[in-house]
Protein backbone atom coordinates (compact mmCIF):
# COMPACT_ATOMS: atom_id res chain seq x y z
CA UNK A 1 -8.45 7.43 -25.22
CA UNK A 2 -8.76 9.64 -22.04
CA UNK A 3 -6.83 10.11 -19.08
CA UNK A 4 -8.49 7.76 -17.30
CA UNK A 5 -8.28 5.13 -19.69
CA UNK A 6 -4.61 5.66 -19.83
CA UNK A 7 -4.62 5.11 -16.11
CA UNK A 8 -6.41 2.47 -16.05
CA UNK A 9 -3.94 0.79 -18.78
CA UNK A 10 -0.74 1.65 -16.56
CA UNK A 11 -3.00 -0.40 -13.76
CA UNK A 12 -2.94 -3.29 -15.70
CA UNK A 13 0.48 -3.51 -16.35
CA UNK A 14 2.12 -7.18 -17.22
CA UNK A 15 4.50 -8.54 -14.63
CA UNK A 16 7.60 -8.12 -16.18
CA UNK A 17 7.12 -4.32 -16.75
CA UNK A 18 5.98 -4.12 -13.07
CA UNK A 19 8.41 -2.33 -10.90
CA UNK A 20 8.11 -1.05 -7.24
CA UNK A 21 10.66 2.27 -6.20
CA UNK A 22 11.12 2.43 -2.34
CA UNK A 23 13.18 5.91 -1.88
CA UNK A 24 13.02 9.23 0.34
CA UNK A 25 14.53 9.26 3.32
CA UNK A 26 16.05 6.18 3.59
CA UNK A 27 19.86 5.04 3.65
CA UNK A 28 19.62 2.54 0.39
CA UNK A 29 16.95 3.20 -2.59
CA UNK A 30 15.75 0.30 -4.25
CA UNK A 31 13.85 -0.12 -7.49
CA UNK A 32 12.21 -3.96 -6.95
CA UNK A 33 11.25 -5.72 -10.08
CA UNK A 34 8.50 -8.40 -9.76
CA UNK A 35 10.78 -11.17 -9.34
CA UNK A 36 12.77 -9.11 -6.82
CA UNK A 37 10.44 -8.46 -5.08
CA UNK A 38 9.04 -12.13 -4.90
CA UNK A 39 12.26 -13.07 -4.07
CA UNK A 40 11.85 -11.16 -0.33
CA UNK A 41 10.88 -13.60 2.65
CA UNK A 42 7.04 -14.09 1.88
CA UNK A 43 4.37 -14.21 4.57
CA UNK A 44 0.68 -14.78 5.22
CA UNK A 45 -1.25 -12.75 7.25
CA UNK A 46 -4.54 -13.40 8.44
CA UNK A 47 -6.63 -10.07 9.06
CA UNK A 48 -9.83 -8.31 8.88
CA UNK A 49 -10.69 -5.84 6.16
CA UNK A 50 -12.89 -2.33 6.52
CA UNK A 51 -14.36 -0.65 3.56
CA UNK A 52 -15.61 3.21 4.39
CA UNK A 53 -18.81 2.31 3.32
CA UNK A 54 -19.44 0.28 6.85
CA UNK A 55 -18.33 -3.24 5.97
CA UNK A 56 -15.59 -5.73 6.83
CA UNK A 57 -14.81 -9.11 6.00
CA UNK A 58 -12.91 -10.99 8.09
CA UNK A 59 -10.63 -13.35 8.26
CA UNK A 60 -9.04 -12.61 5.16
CA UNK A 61 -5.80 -14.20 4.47
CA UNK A 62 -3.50 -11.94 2.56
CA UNK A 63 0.51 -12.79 1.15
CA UNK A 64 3.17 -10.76 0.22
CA UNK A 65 5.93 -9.32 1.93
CA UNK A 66 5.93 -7.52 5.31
CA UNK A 67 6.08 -3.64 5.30
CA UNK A 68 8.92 -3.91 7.48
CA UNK A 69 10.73 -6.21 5.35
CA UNK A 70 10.72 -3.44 2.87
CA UNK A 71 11.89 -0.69 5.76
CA UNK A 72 14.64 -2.89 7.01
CA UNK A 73 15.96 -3.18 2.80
CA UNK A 74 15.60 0.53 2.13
CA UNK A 75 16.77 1.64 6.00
CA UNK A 76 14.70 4.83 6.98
CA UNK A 77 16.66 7.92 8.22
CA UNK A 78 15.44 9.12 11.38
CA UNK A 79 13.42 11.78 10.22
CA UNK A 80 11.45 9.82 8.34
CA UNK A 81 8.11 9.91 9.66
CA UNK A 82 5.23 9.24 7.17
CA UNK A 83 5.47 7.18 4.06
CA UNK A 84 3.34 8.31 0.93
CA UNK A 85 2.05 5.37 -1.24
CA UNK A 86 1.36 5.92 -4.99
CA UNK A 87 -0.40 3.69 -7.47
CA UNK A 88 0.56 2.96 -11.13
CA UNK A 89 -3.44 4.41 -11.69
CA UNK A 90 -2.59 7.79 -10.14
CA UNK A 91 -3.81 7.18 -6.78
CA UNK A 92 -2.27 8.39 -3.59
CA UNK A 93 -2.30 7.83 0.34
CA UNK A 94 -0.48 8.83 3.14
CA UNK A 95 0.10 7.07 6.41
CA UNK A 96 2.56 7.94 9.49
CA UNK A 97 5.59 5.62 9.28
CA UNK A 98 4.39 3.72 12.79
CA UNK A 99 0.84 2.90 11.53
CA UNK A 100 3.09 0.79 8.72
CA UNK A 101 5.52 -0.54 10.56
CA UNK A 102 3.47 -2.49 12.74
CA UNK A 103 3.51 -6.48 11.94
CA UNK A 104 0.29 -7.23 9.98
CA UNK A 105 0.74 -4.26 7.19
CA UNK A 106 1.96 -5.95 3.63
CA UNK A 107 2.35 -5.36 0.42
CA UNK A 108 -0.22 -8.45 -0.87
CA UNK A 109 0.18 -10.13 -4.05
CA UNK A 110 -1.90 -12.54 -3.28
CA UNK A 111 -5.83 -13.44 -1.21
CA UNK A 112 -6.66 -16.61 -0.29
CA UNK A 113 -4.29 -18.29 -2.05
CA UNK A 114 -4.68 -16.66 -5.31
CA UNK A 115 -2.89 -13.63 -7.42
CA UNK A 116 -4.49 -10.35 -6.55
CA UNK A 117 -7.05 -9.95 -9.45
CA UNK A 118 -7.47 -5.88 -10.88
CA UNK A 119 -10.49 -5.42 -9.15
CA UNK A 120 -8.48 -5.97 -6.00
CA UNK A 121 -5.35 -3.92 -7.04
CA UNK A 122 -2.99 -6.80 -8.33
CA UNK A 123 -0.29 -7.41 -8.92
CA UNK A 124 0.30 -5.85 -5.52
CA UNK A 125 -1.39 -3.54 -3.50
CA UNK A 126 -1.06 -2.82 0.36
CA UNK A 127 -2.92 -3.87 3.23
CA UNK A 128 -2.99 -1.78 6.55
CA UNK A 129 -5.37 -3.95 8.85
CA UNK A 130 -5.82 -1.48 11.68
CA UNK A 131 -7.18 1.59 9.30
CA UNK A 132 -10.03 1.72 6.27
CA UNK A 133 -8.95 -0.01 2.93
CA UNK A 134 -8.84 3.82 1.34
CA UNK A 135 -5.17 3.76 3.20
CA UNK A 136 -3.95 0.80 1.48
CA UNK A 137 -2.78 1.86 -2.08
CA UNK A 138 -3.94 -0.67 -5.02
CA UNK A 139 -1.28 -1.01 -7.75
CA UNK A 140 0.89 0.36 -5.85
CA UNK A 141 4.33 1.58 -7.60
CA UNK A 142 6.13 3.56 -5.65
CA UNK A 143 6.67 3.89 -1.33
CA UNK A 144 8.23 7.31 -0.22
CA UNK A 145 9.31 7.81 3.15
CA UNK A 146 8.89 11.23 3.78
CA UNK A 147 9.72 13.90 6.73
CA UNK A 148 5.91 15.41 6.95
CA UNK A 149 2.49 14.14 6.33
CA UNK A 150 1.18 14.97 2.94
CA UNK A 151 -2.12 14.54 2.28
CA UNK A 152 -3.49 11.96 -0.46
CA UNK A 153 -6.11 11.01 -3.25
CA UNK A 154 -9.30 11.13 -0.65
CA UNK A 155 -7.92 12.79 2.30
CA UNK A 156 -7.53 15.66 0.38
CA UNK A 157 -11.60 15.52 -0.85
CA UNK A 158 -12.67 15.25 2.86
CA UNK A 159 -11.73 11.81 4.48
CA UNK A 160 -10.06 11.57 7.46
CA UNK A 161 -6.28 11.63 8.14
CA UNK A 162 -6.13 8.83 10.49
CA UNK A 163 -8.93 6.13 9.19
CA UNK A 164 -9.72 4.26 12.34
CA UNK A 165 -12.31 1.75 11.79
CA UNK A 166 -12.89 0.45 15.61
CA UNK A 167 -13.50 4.97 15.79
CA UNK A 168 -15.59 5.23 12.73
CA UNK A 169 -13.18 7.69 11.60
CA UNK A 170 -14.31 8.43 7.89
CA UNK A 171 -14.97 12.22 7.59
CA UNK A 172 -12.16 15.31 8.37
């Protein structure tokens, strides 16, 4: 078995092995298990979705619990400007800590009424509306707020930094 096999395999991880860690600069770490963290107030947001490869669908009705939700648990210091999202597959992605805290950005566990499947990063994954689906980490695992912007998995191979879809923004 290869590395990416092995990732892969930590993707798929069963539910009660599934953790997420929420640290960095915030006032109270938290390691959620999944029951945890379906424990948190839930919510359902409606919102459109932008792949890089120049299509949305819309309308898509995501639930899970509000990025915020999350900030207001953990409590970010004040130098905490950028949060760094890694996945349980080794992927990475970087967004400033504004672009998440705005009121449509979740971490999903469910689409249209159904668990997240693999192919669409369940158990959980996040989902940043307002930017291209490369800055919403699938299986994710772990949420760092951080003090500087680090760069991840693709916008280290070329992608752009900010990922506005209404700007095209694809390419550095």
């Amino acid at each position: 078995m290869g590395a990416q096999d092995d990732r892969e395999g930590e993707a798929r991880r069963p539910l009660d092995k599934w953790e997420l860690k929420i640290h960095g600069l915030v006032e109270n770490p938290v390691t959620l298990n999944w029951r945890q963290f379906m424990a948190l107030p839930q919510f359902t947001d409606v919102s459109d979705f932008h792949c890089v490869t120049t299509w949305s669908q819309f309308d898509m009705p995501f639930t899970g619990v509000a990025f915020f939700t999350l900030a207001e648990l953990v409590k970010p210091k004040p130098e905490a400007t950028h949060v760094f999202f890694k996945s349980f597959d080794g992927y990475s992605t970087n967004n400033p800590l504004e672009v998440c805290m705005d009121d449509d950005v979740l971490v999903a566990h469910s689409w249209n009424g159904q668990p997240l499947s693999k192919e669409h990063g369940g158990p959980a994954r996040v989902i940043i509306p307002k930017r291209y689906a490369w800055k919403g980490a699938k299986f994710v695992r772990d949420i760092q707020f951080i003090g500087r912007d680090i760069l991840g998995f693709w916008e280290v191979r070329g992608y752009s930094n900010t990922a506005d879809p209404w700007t095209e923004d694809r390419f550095a």
